[in-house]
N, C-alpha and C. Protein backbone atom coordinates (compact mmCIF):
# COMPACT_ATOMS: atom_id res chain seq x y z
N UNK A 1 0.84 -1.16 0.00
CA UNK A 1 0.00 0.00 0.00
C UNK A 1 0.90 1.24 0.00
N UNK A 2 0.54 2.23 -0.97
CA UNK A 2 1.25 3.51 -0.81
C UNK A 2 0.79 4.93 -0.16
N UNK A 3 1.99 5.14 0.61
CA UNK A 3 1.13 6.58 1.43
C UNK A 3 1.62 7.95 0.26
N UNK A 4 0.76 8.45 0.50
CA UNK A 4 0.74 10.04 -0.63
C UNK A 4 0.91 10.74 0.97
N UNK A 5 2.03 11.57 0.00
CA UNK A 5 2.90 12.55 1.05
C UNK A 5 1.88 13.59 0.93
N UNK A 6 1.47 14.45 2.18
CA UNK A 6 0.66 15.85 1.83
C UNK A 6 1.04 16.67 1.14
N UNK A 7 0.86 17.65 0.70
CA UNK A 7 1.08 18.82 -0.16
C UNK A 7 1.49 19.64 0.58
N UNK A 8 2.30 20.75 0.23
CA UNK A 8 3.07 21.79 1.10
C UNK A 8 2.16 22.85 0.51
N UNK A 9 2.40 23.86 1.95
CA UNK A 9 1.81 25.17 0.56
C UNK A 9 3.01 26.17 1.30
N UNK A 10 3.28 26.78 0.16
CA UNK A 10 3.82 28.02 -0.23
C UNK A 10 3.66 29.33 -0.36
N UNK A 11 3.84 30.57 -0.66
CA UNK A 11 3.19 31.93 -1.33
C UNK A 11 4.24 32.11 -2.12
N UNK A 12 4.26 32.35 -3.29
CA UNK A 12 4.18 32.95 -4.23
C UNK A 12 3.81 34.22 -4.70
N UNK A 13 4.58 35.60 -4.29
CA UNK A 13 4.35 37.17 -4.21
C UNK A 13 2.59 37.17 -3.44
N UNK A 14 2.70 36.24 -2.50
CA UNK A 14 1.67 36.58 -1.72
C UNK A 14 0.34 35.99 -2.10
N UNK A 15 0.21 34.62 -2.97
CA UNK A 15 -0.24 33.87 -3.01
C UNK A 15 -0.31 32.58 -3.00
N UNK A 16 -1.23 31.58 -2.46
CA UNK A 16 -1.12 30.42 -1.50
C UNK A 16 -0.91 29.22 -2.01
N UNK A 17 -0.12 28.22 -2.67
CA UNK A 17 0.13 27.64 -3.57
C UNK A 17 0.49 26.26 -3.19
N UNK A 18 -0.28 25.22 -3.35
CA UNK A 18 0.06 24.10 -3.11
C UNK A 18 0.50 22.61 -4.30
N UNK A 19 1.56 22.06 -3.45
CA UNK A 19 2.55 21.44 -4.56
C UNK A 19 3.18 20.25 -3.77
N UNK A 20 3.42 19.23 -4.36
CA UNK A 20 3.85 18.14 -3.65
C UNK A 20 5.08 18.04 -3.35
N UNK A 21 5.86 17.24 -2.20
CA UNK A 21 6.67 17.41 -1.90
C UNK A 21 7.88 16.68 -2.71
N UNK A 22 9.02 17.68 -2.98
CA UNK A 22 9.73 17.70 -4.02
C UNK A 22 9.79 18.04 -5.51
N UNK A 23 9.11 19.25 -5.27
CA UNK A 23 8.58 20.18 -6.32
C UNK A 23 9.73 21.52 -6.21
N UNK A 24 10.20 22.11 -7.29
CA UNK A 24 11.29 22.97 -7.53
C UNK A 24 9.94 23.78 -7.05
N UNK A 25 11.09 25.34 -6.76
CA UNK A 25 10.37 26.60 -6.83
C UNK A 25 9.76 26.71 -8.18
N UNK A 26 10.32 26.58 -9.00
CA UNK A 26 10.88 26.83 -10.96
C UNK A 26 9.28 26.22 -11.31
N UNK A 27 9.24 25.06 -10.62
CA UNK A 27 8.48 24.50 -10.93
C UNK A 27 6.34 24.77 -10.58
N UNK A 28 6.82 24.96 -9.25
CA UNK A 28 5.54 25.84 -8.75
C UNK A 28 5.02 27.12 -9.43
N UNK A 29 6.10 27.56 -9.44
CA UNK A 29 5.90 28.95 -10.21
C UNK A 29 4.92 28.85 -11.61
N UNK A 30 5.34 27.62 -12.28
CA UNK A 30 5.23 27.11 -13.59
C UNK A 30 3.51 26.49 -13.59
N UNK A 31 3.18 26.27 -12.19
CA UNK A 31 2.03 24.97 -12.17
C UNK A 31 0.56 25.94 -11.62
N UNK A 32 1.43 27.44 -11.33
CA UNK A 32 0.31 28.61 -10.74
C UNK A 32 0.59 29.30 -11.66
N UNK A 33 0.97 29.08 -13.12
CA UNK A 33 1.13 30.12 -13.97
C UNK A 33 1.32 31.62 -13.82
N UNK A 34 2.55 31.34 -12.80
CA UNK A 34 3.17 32.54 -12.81
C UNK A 34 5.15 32.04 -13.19
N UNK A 35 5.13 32.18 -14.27
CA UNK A 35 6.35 31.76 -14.58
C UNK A 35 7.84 32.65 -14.48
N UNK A 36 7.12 34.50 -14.40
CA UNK A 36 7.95 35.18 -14.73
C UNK A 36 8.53 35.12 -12.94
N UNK A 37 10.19 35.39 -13.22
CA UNK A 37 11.08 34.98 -11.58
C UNK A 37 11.06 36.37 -11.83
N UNK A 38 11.67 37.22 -12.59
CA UNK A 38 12.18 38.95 -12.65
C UNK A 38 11.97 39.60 -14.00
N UNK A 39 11.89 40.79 -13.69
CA UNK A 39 12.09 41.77 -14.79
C UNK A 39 13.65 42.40 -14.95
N UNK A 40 14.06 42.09 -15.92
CA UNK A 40 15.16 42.14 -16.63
C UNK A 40 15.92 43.97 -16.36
N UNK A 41 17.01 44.18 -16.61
CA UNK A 41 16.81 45.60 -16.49
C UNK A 41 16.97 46.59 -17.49
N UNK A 42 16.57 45.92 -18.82
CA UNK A 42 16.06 46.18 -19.83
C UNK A 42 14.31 46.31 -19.91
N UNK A 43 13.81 45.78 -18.75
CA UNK A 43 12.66 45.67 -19.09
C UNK A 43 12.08 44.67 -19.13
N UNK A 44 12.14 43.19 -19.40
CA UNK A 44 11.89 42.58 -20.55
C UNK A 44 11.39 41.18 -18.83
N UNK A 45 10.42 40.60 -19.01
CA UNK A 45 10.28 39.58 -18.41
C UNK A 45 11.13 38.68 -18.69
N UNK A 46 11.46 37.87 -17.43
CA UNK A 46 12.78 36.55 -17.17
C UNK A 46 11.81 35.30 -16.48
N UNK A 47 11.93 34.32 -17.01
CA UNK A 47 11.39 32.95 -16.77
C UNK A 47 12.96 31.83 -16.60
N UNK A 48 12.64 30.96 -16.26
CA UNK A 48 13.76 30.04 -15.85
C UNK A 48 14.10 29.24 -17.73
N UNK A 49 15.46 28.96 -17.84
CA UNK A 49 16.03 28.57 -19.18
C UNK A 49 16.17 27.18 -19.23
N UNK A 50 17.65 26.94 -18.64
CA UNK A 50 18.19 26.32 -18.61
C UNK A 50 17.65 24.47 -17.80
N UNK A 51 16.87 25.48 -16.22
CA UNK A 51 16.09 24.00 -15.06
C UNK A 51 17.58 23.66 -14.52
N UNK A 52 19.09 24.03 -14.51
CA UNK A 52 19.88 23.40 -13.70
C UNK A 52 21.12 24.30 -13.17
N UNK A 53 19.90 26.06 -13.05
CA UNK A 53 21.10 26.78 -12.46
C UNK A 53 21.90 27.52 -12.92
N UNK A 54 22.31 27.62 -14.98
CA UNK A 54 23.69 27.71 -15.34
C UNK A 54 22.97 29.38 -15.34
N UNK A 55 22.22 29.19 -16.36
CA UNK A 55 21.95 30.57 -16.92
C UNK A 55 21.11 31.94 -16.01
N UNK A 56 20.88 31.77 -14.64
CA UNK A 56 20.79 32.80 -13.75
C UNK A 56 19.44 32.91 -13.54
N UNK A 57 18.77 33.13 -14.97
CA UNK A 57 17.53 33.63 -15.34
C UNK A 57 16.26 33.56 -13.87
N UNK A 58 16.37 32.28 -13.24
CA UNK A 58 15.76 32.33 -12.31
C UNK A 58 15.51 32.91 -11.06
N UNK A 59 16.48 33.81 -11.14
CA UNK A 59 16.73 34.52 -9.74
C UNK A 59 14.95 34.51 -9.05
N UNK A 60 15.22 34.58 -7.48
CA UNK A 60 14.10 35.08 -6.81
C UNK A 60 14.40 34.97 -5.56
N UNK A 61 13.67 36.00 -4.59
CA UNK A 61 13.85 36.12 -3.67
C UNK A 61 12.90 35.04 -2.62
N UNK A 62 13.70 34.34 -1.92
CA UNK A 62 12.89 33.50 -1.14
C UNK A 62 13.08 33.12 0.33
N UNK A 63 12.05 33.54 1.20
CA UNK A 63 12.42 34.32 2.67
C UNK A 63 13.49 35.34 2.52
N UNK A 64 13.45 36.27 2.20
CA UNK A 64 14.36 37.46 1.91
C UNK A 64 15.57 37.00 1.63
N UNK A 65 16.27 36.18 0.83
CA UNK A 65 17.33 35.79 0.45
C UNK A 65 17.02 35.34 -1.27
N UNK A 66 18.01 36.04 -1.97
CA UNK A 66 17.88 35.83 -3.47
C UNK A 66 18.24 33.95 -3.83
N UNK A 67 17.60 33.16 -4.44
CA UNK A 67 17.94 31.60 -4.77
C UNK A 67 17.66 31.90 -6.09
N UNK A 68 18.07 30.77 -6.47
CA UNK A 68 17.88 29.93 -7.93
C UNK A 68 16.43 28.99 -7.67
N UNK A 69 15.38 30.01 -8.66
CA UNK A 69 14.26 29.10 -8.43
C UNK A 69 13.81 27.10 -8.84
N UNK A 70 14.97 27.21 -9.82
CA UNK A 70 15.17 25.72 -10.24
C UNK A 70 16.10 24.84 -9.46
N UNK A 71 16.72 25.50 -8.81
CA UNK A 71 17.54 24.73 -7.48
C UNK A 71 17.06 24.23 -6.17
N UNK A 72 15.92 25.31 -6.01
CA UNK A 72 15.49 25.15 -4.65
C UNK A 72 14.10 24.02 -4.41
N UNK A 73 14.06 23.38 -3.63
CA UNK A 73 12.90 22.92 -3.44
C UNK A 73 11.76 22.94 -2.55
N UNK A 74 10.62 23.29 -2.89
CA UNK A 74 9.72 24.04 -1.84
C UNK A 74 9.15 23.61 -0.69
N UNK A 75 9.01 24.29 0.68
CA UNK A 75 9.37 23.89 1.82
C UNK A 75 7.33 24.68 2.42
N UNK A 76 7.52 23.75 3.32
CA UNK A 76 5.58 24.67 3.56
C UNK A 76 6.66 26.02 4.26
N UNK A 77 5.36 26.68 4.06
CA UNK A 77 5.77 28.02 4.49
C UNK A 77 6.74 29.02 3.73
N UNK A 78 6.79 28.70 3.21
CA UNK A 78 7.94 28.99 2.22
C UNK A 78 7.48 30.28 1.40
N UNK A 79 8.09 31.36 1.88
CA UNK A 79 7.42 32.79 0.74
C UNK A 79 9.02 33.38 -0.37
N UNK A 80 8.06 32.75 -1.33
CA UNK A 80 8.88 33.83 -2.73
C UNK A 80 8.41 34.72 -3.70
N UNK A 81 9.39 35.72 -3.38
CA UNK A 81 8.60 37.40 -3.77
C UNK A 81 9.62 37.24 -5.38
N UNK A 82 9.12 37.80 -6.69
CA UNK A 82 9.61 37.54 -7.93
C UNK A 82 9.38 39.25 -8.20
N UNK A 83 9.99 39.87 -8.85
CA UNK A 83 10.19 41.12 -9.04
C UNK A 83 10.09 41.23 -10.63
């Protein structure tokens, strides 16, 4: 018999987001269709590229500390603010 792990929830610039455990940030972001991590400083919306870190793109702030949204994996309670 298999046990199903509960769902964590998260916020996401202040919304409540639930995702199973061992789910990227990158990935949540992706599943609440909010994909964009930052605005560029050109302007220009930034979404995650690469999924393993190289290319930056993912930056976000999470509990007031900037991560790699494709690195990290989401924790309950867990607030990430995307700019």
């Amino acid at each position: 018999m298999s046990v199903q792990a509960q769902p964590l929830t998260l916020h996401i610039n202040g919304n409540a987001i639930q995702v199973a455990p061992g789910t990227t940030v990158a990935a949540a972001m992706a599943l609440a269709s909010m994909p964009v991590t930052r605005i560029s400083v050109s302007g220009q919306p930034r979404t995650p590229v690469c999924g393993m870190g190289i290319c930056q793109e993912c930056r976000v702030r999470i509990n007031g500390r900037v991560c790699l949204a494709c690195q990290t994996l989401c924790a309950m309670g867990m607030q990430v603010e995307c700019s």
